[in-house]
PDB file of N, CA and C in Angstrom:
ATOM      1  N   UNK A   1      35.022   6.925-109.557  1.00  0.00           N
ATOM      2  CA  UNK A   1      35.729   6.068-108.610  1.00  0.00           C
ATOM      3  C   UNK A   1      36.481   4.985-109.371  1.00  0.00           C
ATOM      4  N   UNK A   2      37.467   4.293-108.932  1.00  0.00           N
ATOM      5  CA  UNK A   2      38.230   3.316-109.334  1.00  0.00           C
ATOM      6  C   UNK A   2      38.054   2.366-108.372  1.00  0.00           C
ATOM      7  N   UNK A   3      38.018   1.075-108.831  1.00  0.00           N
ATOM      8  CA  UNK A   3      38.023  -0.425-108.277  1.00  0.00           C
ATOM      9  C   UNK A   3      39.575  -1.177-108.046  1.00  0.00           C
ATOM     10  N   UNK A   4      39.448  -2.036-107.158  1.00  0.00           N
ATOM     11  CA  UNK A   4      40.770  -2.730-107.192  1.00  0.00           C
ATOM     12  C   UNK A   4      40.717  -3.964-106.283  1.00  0.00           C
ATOM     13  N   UNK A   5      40.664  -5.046-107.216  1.00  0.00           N
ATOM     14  CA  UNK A   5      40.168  -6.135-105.882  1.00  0.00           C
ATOM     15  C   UNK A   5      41.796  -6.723-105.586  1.00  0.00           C
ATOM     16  N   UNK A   6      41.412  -7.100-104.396  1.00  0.00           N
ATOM     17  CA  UNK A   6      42.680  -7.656-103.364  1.00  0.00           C
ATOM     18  C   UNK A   6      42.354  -9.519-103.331  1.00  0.00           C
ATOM     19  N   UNK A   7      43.057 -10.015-103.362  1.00  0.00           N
ATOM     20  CA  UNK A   7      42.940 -11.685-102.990  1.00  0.00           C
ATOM     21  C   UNK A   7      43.853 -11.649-101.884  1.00  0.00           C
ATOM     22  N   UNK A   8      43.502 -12.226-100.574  1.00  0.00           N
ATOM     23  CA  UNK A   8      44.514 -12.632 -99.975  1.00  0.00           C
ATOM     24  C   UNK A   8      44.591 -14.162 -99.553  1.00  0.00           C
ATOM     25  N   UNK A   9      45.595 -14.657 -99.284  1.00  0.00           N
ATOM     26  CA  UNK A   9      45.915 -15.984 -99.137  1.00  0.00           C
ATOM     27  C   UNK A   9      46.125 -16.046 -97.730  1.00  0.00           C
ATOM     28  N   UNK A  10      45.755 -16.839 -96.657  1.00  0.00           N
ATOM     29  CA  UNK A  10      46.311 -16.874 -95.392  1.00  0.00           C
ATOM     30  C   UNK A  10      46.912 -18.127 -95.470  1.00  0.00           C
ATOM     31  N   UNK A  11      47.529 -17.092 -93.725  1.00  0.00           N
ATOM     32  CA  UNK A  11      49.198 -17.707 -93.739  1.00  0.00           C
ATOM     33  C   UNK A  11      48.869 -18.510 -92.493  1.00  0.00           C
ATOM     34  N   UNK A  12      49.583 -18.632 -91.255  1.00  0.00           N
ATOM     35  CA  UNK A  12      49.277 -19.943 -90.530  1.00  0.00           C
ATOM     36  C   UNK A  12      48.241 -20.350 -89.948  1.00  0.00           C
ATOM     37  N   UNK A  13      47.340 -20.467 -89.880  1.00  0.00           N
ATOM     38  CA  UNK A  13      45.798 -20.699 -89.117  1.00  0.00           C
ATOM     39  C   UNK A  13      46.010 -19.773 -87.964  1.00  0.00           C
ATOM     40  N   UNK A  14      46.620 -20.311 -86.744  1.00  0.00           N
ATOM     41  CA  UNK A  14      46.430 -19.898 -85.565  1.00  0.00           C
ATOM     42  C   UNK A  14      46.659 -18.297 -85.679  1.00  0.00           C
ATOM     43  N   UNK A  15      47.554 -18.224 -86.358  1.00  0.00           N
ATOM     44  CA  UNK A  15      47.829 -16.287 -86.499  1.00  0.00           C
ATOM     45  C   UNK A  15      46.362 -16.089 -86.940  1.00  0.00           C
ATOM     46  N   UNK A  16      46.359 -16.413 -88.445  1.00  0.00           N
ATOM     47  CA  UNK A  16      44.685 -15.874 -88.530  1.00  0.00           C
ATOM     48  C   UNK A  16      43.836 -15.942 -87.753  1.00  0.00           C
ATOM     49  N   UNK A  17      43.291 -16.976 -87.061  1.00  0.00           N
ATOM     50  CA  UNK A  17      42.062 -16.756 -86.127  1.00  0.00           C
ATOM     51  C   UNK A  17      42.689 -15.896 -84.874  1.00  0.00           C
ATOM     52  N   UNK A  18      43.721 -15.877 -84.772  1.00  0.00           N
ATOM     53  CA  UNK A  18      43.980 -15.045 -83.471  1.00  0.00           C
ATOM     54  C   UNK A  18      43.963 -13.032 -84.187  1.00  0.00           C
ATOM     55  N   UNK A  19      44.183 -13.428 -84.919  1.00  0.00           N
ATOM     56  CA  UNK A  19      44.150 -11.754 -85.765  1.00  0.00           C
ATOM     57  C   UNK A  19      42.676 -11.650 -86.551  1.00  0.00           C
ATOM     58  N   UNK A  20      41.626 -12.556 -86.917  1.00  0.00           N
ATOM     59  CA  UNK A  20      40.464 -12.404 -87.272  1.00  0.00           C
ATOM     60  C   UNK A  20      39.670 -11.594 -86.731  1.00  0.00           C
ATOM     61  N   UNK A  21      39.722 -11.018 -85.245  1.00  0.00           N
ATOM     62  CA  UNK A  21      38.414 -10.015 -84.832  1.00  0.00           C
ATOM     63  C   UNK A  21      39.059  -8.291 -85.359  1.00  0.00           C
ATOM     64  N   UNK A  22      40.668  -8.115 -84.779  1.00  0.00           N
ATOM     65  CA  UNK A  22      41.208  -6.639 -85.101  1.00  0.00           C
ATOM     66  C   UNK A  22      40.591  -6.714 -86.516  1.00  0.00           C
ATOM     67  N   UNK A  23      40.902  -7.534 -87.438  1.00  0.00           N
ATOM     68  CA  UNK A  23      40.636  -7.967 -89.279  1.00  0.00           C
ATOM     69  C   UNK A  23      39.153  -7.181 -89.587  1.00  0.00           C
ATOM     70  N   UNK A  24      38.382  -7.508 -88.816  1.00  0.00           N
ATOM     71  CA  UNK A  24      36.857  -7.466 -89.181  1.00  0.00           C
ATOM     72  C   UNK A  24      36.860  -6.435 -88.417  1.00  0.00           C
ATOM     73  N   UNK A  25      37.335  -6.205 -87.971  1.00  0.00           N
ATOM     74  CA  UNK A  25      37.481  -4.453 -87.256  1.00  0.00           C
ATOM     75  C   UNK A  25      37.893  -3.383 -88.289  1.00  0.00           C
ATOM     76  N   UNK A  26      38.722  -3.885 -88.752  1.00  0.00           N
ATOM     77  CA  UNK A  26      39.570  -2.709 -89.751  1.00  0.00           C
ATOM     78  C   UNK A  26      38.729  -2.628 -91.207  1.00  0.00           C
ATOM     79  N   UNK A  27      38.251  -4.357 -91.739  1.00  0.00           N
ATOM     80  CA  UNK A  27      37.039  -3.679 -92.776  1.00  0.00           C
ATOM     81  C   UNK A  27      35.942  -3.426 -92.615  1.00  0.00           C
ATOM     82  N   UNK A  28      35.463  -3.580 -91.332  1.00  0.00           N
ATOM     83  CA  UNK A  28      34.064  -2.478 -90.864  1.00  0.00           C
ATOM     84  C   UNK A  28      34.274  -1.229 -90.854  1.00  0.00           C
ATOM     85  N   UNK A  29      35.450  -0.674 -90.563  1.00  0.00           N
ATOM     86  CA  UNK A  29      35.873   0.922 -90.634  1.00  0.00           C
ATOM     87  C   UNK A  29      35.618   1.713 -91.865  1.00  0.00           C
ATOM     88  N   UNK A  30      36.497   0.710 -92.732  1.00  0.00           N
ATOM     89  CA  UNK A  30      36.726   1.004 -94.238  1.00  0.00           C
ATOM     90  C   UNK A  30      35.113   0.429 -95.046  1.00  0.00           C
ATOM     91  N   UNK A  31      34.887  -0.085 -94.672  1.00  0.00           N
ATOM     92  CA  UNK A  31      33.766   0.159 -95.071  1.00  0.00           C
ATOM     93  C   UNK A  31      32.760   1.382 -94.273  1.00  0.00           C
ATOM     94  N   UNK A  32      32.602   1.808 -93.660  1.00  0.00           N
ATOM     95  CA  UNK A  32      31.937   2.492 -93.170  1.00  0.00           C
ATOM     96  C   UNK A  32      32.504   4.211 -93.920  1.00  0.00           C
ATOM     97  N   UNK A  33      33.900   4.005 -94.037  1.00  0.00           N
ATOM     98  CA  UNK A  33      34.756   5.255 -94.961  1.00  0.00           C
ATOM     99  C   UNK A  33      34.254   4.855 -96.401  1.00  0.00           C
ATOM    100  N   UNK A  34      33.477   3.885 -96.994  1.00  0.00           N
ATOM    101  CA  UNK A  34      33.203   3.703 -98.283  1.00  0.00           C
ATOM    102  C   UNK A  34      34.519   3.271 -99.230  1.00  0.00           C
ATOM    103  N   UNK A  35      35.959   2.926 -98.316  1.00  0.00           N
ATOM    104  CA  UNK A  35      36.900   2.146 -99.082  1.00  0.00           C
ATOM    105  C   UNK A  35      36.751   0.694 -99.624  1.00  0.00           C
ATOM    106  N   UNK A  36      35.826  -0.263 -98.630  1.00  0.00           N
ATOM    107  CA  UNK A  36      35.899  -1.311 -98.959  1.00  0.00           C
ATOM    108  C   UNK A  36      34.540  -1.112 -99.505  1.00  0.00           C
ATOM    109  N   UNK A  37      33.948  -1.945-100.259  1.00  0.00           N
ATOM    110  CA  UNK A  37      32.523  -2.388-100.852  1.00  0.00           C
ATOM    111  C   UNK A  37      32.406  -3.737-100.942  1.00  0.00           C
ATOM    112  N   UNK A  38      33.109  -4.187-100.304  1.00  0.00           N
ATOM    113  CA  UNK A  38      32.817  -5.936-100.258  1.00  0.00           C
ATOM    114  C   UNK A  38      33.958  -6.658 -99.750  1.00  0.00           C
ATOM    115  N   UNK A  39      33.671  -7.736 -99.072  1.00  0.00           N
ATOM    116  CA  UNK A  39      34.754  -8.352 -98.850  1.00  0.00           C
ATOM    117  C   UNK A  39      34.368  -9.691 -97.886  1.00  0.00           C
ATOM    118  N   UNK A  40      35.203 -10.825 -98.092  1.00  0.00           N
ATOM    119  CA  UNK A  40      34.979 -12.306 -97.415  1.00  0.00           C
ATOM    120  C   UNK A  40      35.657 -13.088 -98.239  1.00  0.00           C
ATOM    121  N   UNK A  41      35.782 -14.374 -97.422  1.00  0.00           N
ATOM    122  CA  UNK A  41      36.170 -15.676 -98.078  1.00  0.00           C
ATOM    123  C   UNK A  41      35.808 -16.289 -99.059  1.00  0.00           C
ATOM    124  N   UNK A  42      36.587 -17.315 -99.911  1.00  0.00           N
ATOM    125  CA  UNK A  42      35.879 -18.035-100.708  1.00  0.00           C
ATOM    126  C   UNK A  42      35.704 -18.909-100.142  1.00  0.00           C
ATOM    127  N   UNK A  43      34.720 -19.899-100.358  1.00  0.00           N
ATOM    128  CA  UNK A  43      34.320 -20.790-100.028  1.00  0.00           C
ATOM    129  C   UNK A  43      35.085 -22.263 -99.920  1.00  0.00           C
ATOM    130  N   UNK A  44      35.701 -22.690 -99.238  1.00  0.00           N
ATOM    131  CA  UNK A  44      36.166 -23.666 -99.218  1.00  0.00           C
ATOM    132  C   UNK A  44      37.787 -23.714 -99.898  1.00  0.00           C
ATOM    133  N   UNK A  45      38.342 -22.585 -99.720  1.00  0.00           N
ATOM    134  CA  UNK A  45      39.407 -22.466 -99.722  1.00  0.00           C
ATOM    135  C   UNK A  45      40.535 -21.608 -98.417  1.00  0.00           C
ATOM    136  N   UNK A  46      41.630 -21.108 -98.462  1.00  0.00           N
ATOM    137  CA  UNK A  46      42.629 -20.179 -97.930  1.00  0.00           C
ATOM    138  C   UNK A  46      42.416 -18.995 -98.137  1.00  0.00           C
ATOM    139  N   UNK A  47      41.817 -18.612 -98.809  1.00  0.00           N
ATOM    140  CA  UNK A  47      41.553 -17.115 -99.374  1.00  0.00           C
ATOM    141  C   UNK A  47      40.505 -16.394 -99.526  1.00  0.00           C
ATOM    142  N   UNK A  48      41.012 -15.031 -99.372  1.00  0.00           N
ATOM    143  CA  UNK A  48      39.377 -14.051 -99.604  1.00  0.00           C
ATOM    144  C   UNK A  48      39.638 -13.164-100.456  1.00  0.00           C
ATOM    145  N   UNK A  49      38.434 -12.561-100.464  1.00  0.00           N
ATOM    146  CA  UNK A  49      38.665 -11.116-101.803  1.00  0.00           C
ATOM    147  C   UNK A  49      38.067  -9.816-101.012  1.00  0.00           C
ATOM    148  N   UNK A  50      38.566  -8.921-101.327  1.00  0.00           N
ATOM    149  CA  UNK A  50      38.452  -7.537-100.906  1.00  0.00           C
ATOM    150  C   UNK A  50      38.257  -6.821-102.126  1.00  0.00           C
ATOM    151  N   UNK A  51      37.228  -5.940-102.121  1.00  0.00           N
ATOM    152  CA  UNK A  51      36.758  -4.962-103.504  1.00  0.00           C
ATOM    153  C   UNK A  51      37.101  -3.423-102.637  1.00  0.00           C
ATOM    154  N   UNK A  52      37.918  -2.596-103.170  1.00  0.00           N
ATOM    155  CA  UNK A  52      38.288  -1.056-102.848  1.00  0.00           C
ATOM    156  C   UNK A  52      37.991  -0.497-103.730  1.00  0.00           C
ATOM    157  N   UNK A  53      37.153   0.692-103.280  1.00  0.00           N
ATOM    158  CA  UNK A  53      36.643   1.601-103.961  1.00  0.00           C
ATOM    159  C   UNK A  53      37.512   2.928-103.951  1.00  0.00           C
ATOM    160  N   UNK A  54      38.646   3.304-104.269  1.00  0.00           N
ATOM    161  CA  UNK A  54      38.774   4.765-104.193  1.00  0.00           C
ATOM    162  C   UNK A  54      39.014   5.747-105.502  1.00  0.00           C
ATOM    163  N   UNK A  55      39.015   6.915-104.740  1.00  0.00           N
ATOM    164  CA  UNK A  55      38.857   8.088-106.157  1.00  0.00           C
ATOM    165  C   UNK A  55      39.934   7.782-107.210  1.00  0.00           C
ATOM    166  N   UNK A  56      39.230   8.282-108.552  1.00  0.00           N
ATOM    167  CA  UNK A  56      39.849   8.150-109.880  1.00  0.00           C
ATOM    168  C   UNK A  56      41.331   8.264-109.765  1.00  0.00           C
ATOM    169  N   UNK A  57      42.125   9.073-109.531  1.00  0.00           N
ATOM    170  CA  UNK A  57      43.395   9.447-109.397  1.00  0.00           C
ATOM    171  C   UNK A  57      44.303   7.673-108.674  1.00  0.00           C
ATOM    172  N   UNK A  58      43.774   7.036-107.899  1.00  0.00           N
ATOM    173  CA  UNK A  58      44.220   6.171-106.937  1.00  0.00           C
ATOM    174  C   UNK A  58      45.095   5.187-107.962  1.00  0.00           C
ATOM    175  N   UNK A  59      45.943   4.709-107.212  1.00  0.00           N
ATOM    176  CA  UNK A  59      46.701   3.741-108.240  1.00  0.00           C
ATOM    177  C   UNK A  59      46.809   2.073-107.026  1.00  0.00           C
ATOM    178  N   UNK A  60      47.167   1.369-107.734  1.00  0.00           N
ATOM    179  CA  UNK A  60      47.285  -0.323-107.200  1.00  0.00           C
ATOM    180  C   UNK A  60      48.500  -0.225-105.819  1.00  0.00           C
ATOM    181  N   UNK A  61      48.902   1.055-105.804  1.00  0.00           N
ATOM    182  CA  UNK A  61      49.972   1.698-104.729  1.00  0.00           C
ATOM    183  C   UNK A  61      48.865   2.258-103.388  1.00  0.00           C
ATOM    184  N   UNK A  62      48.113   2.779-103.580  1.00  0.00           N
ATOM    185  CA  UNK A  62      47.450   3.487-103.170  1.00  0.00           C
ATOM    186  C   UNK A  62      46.706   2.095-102.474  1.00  0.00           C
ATOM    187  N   UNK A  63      45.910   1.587-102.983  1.00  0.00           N
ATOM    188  CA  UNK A  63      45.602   0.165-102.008  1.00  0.00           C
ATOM    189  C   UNK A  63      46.000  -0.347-101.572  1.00  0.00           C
ATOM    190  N   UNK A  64      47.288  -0.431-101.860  1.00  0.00           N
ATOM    191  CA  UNK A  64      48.087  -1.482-100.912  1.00  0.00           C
ATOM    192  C   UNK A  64      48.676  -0.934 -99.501  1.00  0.00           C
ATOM    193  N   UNK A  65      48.773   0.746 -99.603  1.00  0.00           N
ATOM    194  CA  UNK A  65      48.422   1.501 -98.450  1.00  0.00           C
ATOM    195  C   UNK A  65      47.170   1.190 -97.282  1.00  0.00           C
ATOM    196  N   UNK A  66      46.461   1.358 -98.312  1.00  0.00           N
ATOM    197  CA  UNK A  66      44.974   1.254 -97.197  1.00  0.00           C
ATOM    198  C   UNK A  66      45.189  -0.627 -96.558  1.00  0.00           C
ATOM    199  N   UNK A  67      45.734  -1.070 -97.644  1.00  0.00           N
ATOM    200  CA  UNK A  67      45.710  -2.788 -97.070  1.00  0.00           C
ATOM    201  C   UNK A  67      46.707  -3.285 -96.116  1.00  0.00           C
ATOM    202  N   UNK A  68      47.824  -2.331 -96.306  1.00  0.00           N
ATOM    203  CA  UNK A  68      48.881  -2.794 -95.345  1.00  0.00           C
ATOM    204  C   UNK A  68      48.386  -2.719 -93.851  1.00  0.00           C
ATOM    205  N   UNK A  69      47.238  -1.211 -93.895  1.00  0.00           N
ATOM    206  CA  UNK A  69      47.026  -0.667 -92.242  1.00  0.00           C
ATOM    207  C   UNK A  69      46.004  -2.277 -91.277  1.00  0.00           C
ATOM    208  N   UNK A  70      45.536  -3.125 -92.351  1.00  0.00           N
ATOM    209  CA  UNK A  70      45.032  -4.374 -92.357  1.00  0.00           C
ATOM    210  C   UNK A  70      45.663  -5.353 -91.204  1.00  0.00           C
ATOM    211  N   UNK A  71      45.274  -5.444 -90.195  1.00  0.00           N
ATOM    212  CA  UNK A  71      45.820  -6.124 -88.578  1.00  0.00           C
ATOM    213  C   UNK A  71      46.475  -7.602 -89.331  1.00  0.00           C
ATOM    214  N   UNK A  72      45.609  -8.003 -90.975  1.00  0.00           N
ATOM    215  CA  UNK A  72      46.174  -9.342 -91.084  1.00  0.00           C
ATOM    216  C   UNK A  72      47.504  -9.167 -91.420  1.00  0.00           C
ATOM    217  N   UNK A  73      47.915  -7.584 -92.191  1.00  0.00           N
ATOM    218  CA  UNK A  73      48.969  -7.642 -93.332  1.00  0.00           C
ATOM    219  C   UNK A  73      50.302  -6.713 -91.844  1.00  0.00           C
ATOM    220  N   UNK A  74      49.875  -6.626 -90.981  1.00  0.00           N
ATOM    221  CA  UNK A  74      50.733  -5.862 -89.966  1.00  0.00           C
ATOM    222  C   UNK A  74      51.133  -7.336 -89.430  1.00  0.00           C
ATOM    223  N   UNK A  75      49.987  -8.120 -88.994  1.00  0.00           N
ATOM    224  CA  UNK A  75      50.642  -8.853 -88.124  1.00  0.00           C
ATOM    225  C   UNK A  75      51.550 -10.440 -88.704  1.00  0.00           C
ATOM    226  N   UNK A  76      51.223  -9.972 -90.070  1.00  0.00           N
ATOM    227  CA  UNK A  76      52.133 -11.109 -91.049  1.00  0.00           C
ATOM    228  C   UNK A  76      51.513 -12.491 -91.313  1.00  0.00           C
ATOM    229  N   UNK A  77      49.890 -12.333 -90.558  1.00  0.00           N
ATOM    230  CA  UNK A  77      49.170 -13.650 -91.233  1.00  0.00           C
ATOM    231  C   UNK A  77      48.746 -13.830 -92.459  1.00  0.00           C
ATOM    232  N   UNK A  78      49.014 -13.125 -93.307  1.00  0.00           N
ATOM    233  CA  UNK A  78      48.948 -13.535 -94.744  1.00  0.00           C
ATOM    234  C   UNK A  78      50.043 -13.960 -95.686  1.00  0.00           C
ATOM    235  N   UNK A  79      50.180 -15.184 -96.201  1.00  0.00           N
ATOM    236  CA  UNK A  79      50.812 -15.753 -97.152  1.00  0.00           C
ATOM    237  C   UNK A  79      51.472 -15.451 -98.878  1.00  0.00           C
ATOM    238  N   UNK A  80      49.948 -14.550 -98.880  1.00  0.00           N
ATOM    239  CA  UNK A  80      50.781 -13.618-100.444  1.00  0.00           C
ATOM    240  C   UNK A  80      49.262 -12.513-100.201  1.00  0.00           C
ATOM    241  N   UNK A  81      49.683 -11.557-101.137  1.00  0.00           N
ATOM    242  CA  UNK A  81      48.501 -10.069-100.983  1.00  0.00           C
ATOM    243  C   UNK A  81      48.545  -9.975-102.374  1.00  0.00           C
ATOM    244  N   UNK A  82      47.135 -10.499-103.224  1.00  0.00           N
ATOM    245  CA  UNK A  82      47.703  -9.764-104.413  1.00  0.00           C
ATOM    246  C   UNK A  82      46.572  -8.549-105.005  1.00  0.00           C
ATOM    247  N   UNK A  83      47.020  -7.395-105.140  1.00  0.00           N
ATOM    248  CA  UNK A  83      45.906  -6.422-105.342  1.00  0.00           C
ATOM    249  C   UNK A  83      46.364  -5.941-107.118  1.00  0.00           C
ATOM    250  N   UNK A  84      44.808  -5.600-107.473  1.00  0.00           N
ATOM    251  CA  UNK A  84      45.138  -5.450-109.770  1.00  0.00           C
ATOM    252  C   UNK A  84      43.883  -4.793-109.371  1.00  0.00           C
ATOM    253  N   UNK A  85      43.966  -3.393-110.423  1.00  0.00           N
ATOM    254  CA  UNK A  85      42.864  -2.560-110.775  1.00  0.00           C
ATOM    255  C   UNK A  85      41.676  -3.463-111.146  1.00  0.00           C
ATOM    256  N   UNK A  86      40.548  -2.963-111.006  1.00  0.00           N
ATOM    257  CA  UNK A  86      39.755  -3.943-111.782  1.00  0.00           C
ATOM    258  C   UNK A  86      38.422  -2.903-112.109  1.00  0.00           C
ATOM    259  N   UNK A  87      37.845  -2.915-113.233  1.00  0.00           N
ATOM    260  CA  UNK A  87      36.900  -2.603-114.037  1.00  0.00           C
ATOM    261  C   UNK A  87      35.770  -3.185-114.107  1.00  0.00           C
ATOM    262  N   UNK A  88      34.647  -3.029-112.787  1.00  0.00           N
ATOM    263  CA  UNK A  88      33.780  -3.585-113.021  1.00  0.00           C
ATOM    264  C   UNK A  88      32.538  -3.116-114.314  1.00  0.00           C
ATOM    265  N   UNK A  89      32.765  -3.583-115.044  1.00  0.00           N
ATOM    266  CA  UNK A  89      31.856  -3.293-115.930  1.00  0.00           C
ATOM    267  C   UNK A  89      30.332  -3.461-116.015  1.00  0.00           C
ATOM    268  N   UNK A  90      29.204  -4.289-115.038  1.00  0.00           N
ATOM    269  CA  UNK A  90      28.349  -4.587-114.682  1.00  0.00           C
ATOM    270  C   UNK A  90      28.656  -3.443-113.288  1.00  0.00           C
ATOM    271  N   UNK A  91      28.271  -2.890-112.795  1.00  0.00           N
ATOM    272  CA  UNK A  91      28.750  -2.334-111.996  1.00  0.00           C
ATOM    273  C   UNK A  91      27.186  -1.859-111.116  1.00  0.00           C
ATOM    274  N   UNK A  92      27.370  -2.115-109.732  1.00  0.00           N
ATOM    275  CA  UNK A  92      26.090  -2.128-108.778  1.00  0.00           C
ATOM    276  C   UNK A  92      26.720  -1.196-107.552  1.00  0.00           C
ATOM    277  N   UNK A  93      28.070  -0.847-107.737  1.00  0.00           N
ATOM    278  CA  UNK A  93      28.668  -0.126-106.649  1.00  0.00           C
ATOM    279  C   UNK A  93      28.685   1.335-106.399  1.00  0.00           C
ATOM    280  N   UNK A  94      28.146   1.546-107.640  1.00  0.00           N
ATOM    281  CA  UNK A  94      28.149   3.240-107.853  1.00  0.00           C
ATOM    282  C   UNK A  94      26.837   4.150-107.935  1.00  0.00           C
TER     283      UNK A  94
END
């Protein structure tokens, strides 16, 4: 499998909390498909992180597929999306 964490930045409050339940809808799915393996806010900031799990072949294209179908990234409450392969090397996901 290949990793690829996502940061996203939100964009105006009210969009977000009004798009927050479809949101937690769409990564309960993906998680339940074993795409996501983690995901939430940081603490005391604008932003969260998303960990995607998909098969070896997948490229930083390929997530941003699965992230666009994301109610936040359709409905334009996010501010910037930034998704980079990532190599967990301690690795508890597999």
């Amino acid at each position: 499998m290949k990793y690829f964490a996502a940061t996203y930045t939100y964009g105006e409050p009210s969009l977000v909390d009004a798009t927050r339940p479809a949101h937690r809808e769409f990564i309960a799915g993906q998680l339940a498909l074993g795409r996501i393996v983690g995901s939430g806010p940081y603490v005391g900031t604008e932003q969260a992180l998303i960990i995607l799990q998909l098969p070896d072949t997948a490229t930083e294209a390929d997530a941003a597929d699965v992230l666009d179908q994301d109610p936040y990234s359709v409905a334009g409450a996010l501010a910037a999306r930034d998704i980079r392969e990532w190599n967990p090397v301690s690795n508890i996901f597999s």
